[in-house]
N, C-alpha and C. Protein backbone atom coordinates (compact mmCIF):
# COMPACT_ATOMS: atom_id res chain seq x y z
N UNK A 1 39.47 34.01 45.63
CA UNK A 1 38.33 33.18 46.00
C UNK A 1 37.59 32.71 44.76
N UNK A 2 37.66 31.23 44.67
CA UNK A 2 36.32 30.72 43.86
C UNK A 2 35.02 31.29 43.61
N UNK A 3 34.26 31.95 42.72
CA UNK A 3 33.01 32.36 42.44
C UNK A 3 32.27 30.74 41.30
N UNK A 4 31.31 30.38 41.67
CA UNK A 4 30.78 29.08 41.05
C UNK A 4 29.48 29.47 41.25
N UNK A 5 28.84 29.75 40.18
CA UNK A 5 27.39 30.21 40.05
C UNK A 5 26.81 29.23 39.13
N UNK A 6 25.35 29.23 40.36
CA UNK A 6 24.78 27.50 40.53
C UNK A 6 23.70 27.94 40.29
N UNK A 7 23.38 27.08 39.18
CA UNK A 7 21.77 27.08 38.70
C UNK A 7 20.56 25.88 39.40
N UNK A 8 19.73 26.15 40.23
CA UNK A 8 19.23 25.11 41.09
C UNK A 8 18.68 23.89 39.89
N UNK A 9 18.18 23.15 40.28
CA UNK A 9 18.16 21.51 39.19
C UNK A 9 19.20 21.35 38.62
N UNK A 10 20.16 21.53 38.53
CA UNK A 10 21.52 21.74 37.26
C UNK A 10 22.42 20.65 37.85
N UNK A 11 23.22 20.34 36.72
CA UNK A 11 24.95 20.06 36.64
C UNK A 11 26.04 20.67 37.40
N UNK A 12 25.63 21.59 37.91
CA UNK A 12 26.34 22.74 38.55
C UNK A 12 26.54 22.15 40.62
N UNK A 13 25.35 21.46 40.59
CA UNK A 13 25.23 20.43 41.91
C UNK A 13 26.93 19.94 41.67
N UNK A 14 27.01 19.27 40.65
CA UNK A 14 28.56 18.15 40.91
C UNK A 14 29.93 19.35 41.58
N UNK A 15 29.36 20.53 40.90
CA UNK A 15 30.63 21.96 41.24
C UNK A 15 30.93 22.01 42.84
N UNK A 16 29.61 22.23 43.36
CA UNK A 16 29.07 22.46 44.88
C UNK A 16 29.91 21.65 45.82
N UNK A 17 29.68 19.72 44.79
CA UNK A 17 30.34 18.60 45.98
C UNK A 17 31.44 18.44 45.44
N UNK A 18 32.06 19.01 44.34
CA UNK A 18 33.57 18.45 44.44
C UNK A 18 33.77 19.69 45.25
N UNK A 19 33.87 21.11 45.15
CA UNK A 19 34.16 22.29 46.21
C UNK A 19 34.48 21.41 47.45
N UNK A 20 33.26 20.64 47.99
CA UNK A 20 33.14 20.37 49.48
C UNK A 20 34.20 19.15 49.66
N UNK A 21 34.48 17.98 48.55
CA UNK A 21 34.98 17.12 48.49
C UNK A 21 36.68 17.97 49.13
N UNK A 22 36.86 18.56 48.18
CA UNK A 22 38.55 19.46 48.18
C UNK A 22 38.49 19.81 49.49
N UNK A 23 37.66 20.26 50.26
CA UNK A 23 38.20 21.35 51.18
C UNK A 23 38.11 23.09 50.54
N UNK A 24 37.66 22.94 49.52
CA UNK A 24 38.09 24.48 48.89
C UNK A 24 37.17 25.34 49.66
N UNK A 25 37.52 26.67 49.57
CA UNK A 25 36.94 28.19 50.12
C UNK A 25 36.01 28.30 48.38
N UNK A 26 34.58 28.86 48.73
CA UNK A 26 34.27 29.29 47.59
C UNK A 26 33.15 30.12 47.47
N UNK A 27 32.53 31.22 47.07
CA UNK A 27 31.57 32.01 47.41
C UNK A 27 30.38 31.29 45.98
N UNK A 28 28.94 31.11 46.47
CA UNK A 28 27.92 29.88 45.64
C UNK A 28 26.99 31.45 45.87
N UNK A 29 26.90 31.61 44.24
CA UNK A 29 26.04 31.87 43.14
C UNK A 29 25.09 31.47 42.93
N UNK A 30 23.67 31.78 43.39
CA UNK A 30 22.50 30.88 43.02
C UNK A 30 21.68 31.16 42.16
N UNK A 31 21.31 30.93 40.99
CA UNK A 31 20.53 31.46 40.18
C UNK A 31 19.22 30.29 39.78
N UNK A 32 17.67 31.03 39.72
CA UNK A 32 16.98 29.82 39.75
C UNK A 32 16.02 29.81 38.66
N UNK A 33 15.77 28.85 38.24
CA UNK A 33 15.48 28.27 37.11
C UNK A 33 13.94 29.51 36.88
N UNK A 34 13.42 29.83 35.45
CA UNK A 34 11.69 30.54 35.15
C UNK A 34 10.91 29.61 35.33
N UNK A 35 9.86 29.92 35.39
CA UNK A 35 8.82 29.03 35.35
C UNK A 35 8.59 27.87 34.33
N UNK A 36 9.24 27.70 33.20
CA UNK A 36 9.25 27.08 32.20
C UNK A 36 10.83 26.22 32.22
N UNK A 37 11.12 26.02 33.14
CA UNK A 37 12.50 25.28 33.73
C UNK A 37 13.46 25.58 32.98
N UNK A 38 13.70 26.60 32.17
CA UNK A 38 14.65 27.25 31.42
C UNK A 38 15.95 27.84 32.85
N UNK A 39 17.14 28.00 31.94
CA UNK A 39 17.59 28.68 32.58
C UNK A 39 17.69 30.19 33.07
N UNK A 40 17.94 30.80 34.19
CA UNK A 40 17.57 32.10 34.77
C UNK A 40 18.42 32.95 33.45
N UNK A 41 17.55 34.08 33.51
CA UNK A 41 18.23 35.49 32.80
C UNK A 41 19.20 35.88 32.81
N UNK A 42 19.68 35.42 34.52
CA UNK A 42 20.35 36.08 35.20
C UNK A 42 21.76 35.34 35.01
N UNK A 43 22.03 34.67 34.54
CA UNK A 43 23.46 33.69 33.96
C UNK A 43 23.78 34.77 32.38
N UNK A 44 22.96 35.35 31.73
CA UNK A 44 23.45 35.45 30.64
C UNK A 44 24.58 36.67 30.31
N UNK A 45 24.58 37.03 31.53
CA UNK A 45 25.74 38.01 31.37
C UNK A 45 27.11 37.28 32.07
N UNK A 46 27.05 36.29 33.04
CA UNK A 46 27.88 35.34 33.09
C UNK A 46 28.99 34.46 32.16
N UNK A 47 27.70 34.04 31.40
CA UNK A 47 28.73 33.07 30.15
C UNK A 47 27.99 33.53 29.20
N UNK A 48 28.77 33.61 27.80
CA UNK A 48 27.67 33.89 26.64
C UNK A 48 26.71 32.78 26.36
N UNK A 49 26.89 31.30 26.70
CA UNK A 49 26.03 30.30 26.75
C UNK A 49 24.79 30.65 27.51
N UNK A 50 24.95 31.27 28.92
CA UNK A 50 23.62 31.62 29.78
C UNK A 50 23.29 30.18 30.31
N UNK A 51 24.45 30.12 31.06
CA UNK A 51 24.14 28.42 31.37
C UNK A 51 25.44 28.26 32.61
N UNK A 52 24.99 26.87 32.80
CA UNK A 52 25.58 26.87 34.81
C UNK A 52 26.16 25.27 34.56
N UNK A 53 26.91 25.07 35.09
CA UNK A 53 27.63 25.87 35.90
C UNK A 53 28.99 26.49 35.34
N UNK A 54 29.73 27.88 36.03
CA UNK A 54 30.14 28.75 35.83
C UNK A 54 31.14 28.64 36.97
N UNK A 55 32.56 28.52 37.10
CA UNK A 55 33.27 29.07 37.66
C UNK A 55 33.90 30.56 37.37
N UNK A 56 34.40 31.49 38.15
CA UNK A 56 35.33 32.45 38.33
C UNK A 56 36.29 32.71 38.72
N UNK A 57 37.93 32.22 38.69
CA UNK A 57 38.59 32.00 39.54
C UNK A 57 40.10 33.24 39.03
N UNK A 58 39.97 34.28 39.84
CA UNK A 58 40.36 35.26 39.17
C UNK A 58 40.08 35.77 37.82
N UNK A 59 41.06 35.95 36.97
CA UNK A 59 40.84 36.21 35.78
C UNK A 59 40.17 35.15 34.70
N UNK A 60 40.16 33.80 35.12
CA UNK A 60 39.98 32.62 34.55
C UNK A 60 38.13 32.88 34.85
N UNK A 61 37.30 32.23 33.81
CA UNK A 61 36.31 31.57 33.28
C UNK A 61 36.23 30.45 32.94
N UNK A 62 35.28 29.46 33.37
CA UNK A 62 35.50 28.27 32.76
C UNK A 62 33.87 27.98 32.69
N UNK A 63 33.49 27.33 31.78
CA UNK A 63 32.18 26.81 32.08
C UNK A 63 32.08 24.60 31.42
N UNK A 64 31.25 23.88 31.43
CA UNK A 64 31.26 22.46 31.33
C UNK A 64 31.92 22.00 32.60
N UNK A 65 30.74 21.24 33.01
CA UNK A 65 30.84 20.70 34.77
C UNK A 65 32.30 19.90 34.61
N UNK A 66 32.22 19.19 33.10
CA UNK A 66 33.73 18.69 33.59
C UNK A 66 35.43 18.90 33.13
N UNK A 67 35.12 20.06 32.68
CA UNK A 67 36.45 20.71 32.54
C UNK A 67 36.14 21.41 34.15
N UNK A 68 35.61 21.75 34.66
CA UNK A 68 35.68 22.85 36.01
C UNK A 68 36.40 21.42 37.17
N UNK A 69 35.91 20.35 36.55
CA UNK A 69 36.03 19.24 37.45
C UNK A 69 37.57 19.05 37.67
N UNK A 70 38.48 18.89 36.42
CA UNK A 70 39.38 18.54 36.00
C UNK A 70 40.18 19.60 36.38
N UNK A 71 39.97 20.65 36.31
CA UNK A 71 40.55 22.06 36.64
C UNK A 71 40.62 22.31 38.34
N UNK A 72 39.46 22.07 38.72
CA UNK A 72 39.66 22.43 40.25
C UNK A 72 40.68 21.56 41.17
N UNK A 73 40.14 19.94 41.10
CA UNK A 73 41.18 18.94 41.66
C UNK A 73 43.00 19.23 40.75
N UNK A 74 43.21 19.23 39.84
CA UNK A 74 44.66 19.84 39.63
C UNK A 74 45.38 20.81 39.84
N UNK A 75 44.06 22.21 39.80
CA UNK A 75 44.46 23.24 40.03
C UNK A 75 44.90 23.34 41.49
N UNK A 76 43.87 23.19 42.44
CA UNK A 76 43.22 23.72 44.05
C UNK A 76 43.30 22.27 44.40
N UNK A 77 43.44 21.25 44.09
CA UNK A 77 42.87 20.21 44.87
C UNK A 77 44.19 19.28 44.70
N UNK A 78 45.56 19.50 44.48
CA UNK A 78 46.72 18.60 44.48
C UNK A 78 46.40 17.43 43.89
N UNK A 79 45.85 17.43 43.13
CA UNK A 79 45.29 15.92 42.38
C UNK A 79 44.22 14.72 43.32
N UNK A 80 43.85 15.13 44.31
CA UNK A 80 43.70 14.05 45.02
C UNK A 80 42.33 13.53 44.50
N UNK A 81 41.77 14.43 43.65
CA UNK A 81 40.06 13.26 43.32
C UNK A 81 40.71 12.78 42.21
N UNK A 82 41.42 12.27 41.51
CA UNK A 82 42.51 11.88 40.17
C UNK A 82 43.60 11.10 40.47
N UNK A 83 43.71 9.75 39.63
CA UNK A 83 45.11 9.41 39.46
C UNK A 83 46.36 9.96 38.76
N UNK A 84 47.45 9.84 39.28
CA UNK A 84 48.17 10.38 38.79
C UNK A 84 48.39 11.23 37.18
N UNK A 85 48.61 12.10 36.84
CA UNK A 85 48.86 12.55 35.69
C UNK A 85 49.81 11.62 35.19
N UNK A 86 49.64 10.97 33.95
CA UNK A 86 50.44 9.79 32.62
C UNK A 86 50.57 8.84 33.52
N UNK A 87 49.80 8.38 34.32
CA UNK A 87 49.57 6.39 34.50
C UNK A 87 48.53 6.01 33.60
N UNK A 88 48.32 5.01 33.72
CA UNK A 88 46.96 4.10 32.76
C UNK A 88 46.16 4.25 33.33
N UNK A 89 46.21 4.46 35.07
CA UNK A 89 45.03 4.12 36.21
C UNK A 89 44.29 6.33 35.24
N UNK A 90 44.87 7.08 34.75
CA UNK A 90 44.26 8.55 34.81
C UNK A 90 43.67 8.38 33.79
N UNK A 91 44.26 7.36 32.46
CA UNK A 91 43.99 7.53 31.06
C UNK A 91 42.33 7.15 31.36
N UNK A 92 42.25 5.65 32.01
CA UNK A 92 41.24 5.12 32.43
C UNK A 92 40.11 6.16 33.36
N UNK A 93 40.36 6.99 34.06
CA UNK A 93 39.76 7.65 34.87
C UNK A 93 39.34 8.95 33.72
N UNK A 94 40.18 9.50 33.09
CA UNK A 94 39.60 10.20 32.37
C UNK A 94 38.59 9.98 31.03
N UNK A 95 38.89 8.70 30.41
CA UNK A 95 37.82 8.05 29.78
C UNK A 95 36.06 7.98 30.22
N UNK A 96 36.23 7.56 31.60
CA UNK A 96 35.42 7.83 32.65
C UNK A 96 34.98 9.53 32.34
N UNK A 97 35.68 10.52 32.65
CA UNK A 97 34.97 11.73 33.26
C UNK A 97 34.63 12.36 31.35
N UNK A 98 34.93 11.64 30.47
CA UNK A 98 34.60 12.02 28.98
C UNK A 98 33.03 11.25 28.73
N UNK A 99 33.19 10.35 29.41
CA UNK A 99 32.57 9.68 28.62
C UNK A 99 31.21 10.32 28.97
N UNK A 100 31.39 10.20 30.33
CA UNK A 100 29.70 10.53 31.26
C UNK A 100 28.97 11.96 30.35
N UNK A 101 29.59 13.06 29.71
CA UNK A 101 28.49 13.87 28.95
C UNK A 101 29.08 13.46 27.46
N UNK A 102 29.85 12.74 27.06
CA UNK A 102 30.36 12.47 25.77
C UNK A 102 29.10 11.75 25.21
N UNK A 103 28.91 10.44 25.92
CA UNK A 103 28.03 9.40 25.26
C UNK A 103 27.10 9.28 26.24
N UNK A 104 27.29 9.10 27.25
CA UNK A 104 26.05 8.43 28.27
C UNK A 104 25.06 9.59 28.87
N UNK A 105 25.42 10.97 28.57
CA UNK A 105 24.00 11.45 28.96
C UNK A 105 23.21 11.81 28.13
N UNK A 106 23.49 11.31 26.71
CA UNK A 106 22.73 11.10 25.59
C UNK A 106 21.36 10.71 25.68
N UNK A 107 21.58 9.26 25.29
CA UNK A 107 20.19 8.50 25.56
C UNK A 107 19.48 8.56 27.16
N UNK A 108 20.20 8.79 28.22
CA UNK A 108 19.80 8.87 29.74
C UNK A 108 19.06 10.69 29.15
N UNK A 109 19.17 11.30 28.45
CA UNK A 109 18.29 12.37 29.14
C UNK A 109 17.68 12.65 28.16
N UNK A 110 17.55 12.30 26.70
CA UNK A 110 16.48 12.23 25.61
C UNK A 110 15.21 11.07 26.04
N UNK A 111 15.67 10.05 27.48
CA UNK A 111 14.58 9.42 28.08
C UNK A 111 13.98 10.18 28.89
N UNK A 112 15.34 10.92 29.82
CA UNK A 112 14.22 11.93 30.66
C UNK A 112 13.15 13.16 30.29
N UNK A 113 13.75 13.69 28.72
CA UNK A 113 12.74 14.85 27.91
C UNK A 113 11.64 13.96 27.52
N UNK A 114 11.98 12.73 26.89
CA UNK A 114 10.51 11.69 26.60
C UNK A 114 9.71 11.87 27.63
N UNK A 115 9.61 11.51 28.60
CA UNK A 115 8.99 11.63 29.61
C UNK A 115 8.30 12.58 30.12
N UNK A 116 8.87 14.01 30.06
CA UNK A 116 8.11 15.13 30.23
C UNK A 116 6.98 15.72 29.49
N UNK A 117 7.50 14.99 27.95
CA UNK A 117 6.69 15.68 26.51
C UNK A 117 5.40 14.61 26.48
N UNK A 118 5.81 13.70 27.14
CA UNK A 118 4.36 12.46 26.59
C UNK A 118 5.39 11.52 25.65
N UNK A 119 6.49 11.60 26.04
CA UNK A 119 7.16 10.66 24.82
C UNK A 119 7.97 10.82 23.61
N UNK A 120 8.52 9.74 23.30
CA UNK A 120 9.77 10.70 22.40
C UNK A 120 8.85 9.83 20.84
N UNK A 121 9.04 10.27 19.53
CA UNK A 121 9.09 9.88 18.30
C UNK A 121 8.94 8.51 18.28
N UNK A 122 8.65 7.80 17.11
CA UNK A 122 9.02 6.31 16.99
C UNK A 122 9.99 6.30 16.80
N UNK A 123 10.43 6.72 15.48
CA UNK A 123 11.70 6.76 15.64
C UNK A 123 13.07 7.01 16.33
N UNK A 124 13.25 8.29 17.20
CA UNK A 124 13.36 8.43 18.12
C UNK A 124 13.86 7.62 19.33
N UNK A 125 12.60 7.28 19.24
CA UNK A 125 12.54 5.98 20.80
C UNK A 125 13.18 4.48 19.90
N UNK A 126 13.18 4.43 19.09
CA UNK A 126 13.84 3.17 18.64
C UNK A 126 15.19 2.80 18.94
N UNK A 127 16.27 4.46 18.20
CA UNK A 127 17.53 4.68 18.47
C UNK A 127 17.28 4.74 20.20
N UNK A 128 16.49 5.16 20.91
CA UNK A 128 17.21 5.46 21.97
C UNK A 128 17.41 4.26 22.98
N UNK A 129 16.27 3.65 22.92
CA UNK A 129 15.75 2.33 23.92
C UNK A 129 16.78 1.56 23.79
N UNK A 130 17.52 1.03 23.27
CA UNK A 130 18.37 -0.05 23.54
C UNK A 130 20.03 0.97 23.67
N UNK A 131 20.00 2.01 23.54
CA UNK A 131 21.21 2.73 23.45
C UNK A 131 21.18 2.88 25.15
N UNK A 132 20.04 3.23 25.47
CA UNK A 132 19.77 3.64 27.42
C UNK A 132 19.97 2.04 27.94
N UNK A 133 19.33 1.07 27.34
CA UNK A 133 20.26 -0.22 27.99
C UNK A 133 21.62 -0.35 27.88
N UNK A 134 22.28 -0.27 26.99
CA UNK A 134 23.27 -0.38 26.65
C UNK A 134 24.51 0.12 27.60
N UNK A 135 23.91 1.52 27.66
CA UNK A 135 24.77 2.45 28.83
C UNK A 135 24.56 2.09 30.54
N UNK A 136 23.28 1.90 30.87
CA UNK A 136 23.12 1.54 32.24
C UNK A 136 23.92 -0.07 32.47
N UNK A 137 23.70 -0.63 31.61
CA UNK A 137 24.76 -1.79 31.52
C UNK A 137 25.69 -1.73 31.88
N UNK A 138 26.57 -0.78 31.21
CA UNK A 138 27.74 -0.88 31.13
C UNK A 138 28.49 -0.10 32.20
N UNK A 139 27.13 0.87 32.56
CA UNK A 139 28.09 1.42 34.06
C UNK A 139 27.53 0.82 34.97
N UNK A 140 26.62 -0.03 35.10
CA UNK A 140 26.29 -1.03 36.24
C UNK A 140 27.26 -1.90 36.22
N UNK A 141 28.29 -2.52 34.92
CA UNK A 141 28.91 -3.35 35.77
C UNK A 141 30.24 -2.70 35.88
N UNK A 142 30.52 -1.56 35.73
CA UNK A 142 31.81 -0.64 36.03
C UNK A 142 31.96 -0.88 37.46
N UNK A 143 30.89 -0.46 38.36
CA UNK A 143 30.46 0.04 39.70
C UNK A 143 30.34 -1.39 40.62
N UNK A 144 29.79 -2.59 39.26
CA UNK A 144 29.42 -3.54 40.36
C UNK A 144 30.26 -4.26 41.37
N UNK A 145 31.69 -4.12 41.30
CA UNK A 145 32.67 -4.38 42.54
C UNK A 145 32.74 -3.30 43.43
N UNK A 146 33.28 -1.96 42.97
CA UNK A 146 32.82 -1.26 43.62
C UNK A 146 34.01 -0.91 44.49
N UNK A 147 34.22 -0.08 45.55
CA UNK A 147 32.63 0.74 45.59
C UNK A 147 32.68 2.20 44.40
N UNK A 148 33.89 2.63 43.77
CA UNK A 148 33.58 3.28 43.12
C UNK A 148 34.05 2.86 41.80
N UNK A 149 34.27 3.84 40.92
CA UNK A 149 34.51 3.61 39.20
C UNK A 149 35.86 3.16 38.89
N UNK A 150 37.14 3.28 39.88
CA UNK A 150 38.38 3.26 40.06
C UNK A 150 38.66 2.44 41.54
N UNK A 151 37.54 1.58 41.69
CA UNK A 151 37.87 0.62 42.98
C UNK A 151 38.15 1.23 44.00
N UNK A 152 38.91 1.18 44.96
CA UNK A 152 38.49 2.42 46.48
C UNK A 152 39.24 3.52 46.02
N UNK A 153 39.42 3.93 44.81
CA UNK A 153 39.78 5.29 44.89
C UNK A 153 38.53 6.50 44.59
N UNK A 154 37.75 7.15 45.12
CA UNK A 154 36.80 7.71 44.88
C UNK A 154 37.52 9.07 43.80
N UNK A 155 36.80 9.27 42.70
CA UNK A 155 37.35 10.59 42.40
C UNK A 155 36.12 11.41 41.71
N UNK A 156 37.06 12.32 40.65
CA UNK A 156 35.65 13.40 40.39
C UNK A 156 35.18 13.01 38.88
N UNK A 157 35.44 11.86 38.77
CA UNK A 157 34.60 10.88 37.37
C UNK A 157 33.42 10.25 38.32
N UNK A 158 33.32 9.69 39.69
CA UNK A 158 32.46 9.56 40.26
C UNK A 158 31.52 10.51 40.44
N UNK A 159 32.14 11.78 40.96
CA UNK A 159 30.83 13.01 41.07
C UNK A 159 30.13 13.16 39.94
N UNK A 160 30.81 13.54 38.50
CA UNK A 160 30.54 13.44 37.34
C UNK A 160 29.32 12.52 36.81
N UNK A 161 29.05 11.42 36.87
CA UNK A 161 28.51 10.12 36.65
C UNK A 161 27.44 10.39 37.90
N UNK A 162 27.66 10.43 38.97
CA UNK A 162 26.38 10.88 40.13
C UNK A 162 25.87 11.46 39.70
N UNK A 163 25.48 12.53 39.42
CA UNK A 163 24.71 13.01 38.74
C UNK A 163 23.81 12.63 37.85
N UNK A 164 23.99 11.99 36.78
CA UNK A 164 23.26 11.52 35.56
C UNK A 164 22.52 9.76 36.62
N UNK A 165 23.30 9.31 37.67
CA UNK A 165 22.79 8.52 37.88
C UNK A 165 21.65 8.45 38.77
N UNK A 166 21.55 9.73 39.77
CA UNK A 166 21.00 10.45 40.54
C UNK A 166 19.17 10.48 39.98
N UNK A 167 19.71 10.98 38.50
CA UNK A 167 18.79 11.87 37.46
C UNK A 167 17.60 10.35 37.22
N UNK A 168 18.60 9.30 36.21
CA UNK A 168 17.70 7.83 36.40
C UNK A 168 17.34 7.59 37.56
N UNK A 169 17.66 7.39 38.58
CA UNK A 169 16.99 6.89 39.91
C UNK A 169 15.62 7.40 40.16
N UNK A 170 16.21 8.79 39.92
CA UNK A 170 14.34 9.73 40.34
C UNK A 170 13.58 9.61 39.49
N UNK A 171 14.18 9.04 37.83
CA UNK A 171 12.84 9.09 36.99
C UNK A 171 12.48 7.28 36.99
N UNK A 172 12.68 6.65 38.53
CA UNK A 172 12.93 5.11 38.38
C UNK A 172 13.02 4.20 37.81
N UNK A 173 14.37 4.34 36.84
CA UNK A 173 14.76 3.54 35.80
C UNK A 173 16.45 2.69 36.55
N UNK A 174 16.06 2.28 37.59
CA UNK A 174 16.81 1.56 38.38
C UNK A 174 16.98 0.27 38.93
N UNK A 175 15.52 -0.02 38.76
CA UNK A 175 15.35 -1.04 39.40
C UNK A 175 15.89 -2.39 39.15
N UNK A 176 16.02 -2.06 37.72
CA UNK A 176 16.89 -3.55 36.76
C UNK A 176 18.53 -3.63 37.21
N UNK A 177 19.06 -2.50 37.82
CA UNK A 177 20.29 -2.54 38.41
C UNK A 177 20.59 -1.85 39.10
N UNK A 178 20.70 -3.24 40.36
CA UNK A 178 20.78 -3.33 42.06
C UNK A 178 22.49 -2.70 41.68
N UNK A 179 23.75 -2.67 41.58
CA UNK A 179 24.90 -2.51 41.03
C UNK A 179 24.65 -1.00 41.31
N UNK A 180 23.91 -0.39 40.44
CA UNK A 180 24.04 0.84 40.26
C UNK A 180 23.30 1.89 41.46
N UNK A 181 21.65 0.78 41.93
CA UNK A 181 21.08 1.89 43.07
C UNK A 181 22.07 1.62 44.13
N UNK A 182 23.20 0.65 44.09
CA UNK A 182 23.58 0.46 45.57
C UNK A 182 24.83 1.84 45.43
N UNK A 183 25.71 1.86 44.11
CA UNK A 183 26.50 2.87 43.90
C UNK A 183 25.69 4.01 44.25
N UNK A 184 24.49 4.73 43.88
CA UNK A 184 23.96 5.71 44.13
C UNK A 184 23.84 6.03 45.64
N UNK A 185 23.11 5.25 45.93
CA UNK A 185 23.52 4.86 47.81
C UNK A 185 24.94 5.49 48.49
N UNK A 186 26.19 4.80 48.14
CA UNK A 186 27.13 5.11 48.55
C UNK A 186 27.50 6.65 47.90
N UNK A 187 27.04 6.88 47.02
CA UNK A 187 27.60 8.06 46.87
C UNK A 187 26.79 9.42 47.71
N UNK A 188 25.39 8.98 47.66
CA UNK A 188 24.52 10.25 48.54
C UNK A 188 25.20 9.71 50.41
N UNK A 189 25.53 8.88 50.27
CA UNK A 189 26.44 9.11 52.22
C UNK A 189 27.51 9.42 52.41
N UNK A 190 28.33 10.07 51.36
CA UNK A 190 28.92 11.12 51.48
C UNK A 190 28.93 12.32 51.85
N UNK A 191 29.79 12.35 53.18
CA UNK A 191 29.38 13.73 53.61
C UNK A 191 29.28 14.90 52.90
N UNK A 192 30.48 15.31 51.92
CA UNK A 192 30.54 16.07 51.25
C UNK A 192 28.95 16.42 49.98
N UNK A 193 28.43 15.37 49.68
CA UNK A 193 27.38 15.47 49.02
C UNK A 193 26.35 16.08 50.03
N UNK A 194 26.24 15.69 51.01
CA UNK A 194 24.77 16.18 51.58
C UNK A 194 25.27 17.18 52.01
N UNK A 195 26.66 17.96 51.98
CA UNK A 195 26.78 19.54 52.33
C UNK A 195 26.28 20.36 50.95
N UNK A 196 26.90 19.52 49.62
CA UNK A 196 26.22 20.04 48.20
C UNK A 196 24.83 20.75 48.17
N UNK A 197 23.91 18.90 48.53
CA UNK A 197 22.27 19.40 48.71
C UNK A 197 21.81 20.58 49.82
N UNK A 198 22.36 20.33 50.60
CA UNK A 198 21.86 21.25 51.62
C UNK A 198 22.26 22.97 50.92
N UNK A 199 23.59 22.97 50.52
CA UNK A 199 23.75 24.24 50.06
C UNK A 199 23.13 24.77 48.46
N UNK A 200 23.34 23.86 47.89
CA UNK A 200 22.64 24.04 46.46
C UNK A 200 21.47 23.71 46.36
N UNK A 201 20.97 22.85 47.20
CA UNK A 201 19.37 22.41 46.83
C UNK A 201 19.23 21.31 45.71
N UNK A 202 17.97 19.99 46.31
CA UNK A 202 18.90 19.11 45.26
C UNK A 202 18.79 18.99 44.21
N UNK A 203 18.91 17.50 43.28
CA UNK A 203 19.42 17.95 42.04
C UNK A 203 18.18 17.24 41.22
N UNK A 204 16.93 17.08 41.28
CA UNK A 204 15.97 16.81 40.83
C UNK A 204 14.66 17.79 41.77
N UNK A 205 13.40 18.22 40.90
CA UNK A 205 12.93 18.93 42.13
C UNK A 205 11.65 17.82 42.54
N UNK A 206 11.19 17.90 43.92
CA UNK A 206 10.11 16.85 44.86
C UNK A 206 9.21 16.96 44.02
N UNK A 207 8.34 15.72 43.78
CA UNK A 207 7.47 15.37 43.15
C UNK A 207 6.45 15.87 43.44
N UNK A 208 5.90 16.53 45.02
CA UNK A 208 5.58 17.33 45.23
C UNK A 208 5.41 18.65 44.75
């Protein structure tokens, strides 16, 4: 049995809905954030990082949402959130599931820490401001045919990318691209996602 220990606000959400996406059996680990939105204590005997998300799958450890991603659909999941292993359509899809924490949740979440602190540096905000256009650009017009990143093939470079796009929406940096809130759209009416939220809790907390 799968063990995937889920840190609530986290990356660890995408673990939850690809699980649900597969069909997989999996026992969910909840660990919740201190008062200071750090991560729980309680991960650090988990991974030496002290950080989520965390699979267990027998003897195997794995931690980074998207090696667990890549691992579960090949491993447990017969390839089906993935194109084939050595076509162009996977090279392309995996470019995709690199890129989303490679480059693009860079500037998308040194906007979202700006925001919390009162703001980022001048400098800072110089590099970042046109680097956060740059990226919403470019996956707004990935998405803008649609409906997903690989045209009707939905896979787990989509879950991957939900997330971070999820993250802009709530801090409403959307509005300049209809492309992207409509992708966000289609991806939260997925059934499999609203079994995620419901079980993990979601992935920004109520403004409330």
């Amino acid at each position: 049995m799968i063990i995937l220990h889920h840190l609530v606000f986290s990356r660890s959400t995408r673990i939850i809905w690809a699980l649900e996406e597969l069909g997989l059996p999996y026992d969910l680990v909840t660990h919740q954030r201190t008062p200071d939105f750090r991560a729980a204590p309680s991960l650090a005997p988990v991974h030496p990082l002290g950080k989520a998300p965390v699979i267990v799958d027998g003897s195997l450890r794995i931690a980074e949402s998207g090696a667990i991603l890549a691992y579960l659909n090949d491993r447990h999941g017969r390839g089906q959130l993935a194109p084939p292993i050595g076509s162009d359509a996977r090279a392309i899809h995996d470019e995709w599931l690199h890129y989303v924490e490679g480059s693009a949740a860079m500037p998308i979440m040194l906007t979202l820490i700006g925001g919390m602190i009162g703001g980022l540096p001048d400098g800072l905000a110089r590099f970042v401001t046109p680097e956060l256009a740059k990226t919403l650009a470019y996956v707004a017009d990935a998405v803008n045919d649609g409906p997903w990143l690989l045209g009707e093939h939905f896979t787990i470079a989509d879950i991957h990318l939900g997330y971070l796009v999820e993250l802009v929406g709530a801090a409403g940096m959307l509005a300049a691209y209809p492309s992207l809130a409509a992708y966000l759209d289609r991806l939260k009416a997925r059934p499999a996602y609203a079994k995620a939220i419901e079980k993990g809790g979601p992935v920004v907390p109520s403004a409330g």
